[in-house]
Every structure is written in structure tokens, then in C-alpha cells.
C-alpha atoms as a PDB file:
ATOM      1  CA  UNK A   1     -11.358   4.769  17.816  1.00  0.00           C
ATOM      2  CA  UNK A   2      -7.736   3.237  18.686  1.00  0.00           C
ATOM      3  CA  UNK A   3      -5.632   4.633  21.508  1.00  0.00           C
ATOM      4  CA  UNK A   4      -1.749   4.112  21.498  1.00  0.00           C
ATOM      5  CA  UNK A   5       0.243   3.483  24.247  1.00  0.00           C
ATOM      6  CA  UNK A   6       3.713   5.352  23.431  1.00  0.00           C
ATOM      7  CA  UNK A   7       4.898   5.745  27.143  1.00  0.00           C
ATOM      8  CA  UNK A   8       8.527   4.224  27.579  1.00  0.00           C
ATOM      9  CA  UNK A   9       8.977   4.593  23.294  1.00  0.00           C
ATOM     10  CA  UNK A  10      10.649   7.465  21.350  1.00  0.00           C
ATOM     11  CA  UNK A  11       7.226   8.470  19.668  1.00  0.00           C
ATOM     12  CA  UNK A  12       6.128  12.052  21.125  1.00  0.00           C
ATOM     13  CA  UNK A  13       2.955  13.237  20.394  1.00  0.00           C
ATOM     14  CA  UNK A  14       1.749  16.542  20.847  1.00  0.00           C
ATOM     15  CA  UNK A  15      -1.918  18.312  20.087  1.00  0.00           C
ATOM     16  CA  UNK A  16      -3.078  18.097  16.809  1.00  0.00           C
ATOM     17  CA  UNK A  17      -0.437  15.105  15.628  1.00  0.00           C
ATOM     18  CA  UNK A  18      -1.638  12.847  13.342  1.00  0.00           C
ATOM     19  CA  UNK A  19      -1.062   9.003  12.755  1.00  0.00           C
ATOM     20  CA  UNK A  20      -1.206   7.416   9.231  1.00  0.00           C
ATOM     21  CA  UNK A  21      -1.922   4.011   8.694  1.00  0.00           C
ATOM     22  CA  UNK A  22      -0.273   2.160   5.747  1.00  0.00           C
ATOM     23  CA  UNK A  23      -1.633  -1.461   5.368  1.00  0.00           C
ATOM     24  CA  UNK A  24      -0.091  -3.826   2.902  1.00  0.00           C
ATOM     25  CA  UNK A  25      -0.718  -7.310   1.524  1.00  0.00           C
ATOM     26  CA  UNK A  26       0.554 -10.476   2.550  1.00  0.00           C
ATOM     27  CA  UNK A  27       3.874 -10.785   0.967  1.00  0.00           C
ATOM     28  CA  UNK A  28       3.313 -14.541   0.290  1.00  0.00           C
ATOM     29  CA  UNK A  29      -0.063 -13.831  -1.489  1.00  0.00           C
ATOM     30  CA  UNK A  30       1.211 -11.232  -3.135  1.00  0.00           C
ATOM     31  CA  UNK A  31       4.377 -13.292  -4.387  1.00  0.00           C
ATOM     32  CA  UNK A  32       1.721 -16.079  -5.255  1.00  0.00           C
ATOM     33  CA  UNK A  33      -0.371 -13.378  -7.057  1.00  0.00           C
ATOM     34  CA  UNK A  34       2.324 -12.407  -9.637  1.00  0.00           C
ATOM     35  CA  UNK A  35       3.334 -15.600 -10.036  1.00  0.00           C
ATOM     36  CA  UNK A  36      -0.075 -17.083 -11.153  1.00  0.00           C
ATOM     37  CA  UNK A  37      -0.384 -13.520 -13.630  1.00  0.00           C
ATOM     38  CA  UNK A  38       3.054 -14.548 -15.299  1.00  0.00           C
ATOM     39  CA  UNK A  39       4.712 -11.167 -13.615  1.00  0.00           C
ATOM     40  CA  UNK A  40       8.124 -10.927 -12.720  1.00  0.00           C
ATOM     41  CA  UNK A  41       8.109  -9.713  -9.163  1.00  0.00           C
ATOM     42  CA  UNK A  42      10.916  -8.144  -9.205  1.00  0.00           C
ATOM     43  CA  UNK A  43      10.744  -5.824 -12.383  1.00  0.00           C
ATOM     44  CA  UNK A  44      11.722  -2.605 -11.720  1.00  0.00           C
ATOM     45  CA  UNK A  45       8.794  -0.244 -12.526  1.00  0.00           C
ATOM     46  CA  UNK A  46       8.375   3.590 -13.344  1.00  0.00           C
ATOM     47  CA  UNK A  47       5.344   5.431 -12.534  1.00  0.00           C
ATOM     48  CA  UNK A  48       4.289   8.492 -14.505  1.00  0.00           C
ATOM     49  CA  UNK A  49       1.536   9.889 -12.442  1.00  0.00           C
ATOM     50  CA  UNK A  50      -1.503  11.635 -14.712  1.00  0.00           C
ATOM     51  CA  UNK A  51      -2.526  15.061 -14.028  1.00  0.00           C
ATOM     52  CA  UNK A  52      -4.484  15.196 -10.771  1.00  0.00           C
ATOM     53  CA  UNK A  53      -3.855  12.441  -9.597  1.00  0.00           C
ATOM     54  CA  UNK A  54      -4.599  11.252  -6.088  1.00  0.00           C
ATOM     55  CA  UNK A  55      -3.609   8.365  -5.068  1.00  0.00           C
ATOM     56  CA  UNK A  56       0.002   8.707  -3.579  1.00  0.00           C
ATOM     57  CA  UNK A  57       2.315   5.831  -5.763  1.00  0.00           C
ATOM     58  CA  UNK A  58       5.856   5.960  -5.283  1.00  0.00           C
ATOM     59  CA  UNK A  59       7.266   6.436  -9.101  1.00  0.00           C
ATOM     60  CA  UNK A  60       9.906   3.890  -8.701  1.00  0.00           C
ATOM     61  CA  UNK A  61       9.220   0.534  -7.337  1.00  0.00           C
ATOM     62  CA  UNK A  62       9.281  -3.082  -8.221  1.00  0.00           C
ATOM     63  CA  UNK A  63       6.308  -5.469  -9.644  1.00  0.00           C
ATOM     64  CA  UNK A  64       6.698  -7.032  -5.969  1.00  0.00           C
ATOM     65  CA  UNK A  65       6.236  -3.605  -3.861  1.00  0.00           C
ATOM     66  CA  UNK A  66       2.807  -2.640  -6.209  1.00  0.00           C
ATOM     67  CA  UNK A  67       1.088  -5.756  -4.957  1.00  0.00           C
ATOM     68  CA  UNK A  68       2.609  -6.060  -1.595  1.00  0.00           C
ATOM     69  CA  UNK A  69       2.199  -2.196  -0.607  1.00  0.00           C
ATOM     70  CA  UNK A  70       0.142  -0.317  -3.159  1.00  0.00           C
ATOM     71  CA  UNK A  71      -2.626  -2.080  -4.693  1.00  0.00           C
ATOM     72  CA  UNK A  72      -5.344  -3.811  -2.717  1.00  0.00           C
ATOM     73  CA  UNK A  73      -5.432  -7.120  -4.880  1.00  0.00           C
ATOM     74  CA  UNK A  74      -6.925  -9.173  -2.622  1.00  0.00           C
ATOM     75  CA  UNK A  75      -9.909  -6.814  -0.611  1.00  0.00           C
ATOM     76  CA  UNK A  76     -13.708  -6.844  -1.438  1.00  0.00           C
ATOM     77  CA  UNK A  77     -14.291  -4.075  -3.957  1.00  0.00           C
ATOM     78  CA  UNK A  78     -17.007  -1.620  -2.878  1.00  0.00           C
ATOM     79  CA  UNK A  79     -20.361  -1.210  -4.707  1.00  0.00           C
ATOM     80  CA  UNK A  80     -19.059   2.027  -7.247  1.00  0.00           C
ATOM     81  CA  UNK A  81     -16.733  -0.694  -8.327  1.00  0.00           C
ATOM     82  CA  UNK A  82     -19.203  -2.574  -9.817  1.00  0.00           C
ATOM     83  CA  UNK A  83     -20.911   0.565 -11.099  1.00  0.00           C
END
């Protein structure tokens, strides 16, 4: 459970609002990441999603963005990964 305090900010909130959390990867790590794969970080890259699909991507973005705000490169997979 996390309360916000948005008193004194330009959020409003009213009843049945909803807040979505984005996280994202170091940007250092992730820099460090593509480097030690041999990827260009800043290839532009087109995303084609498959038929049902979903997990939101957006379908332009560079090699940088997918491992700094897409992928989770550097979490502890869960047990079904392992599966």
C-alpha cells in the first residue's frame, strides 16, 4: 500500500483514479549491457507486435530505450521461467 501526497502539485485525483507505475533500468547498466552484447545502443528499432499480444512495447524505439525502459535485463526471473 503507498499513499501520495499531491497537496500543493497539479496532480488531481478523484474516486476511482488510477496510478501506473513504469520502472526502468539503470541507464548506465543498461548502456554497459549492450555494450558487453556487441549492440549498438542507439539503433533505431521497429516492433511488429504478434497477434495477441500483451505486453505493451512501443513499435518504434532505439536498442538503448528496450533495455533501459522495456525489458527487465537485470531482475531475478520467477520460477515459470525456469519451467
Amino acid at each position: 500500500h503507498y499513499e501520495f501526497e499531491i497537496k500543493g502539485t497539479p496532480v488531481s485525483y478523484r474516486t476511482g483514479d488510477s496510478l501506473a507505475v513504469w520502472p526502468r533500468n539503470d541507464a548506465k547498466k543498461a548502456e554497459e549491457f549492450c555494450t558487453m552484447m556487441g549492440y549498438d545502443a542507439g539503433q533505431q528499432l521497429q516492433v511488429v507486435p504478434t497477434e495477441g499480444a500483451r505486453n505493451w512495447c512501443p513499435q518504434e524505439l532505439s536498442v538503448r530505450q528496450l533495455f533501459t525502459h522495456v525489458l527487465d535485463v537485470f531482475g531475478k526471473p520467477n520460477k515459470k521461467f525456469f519451467d
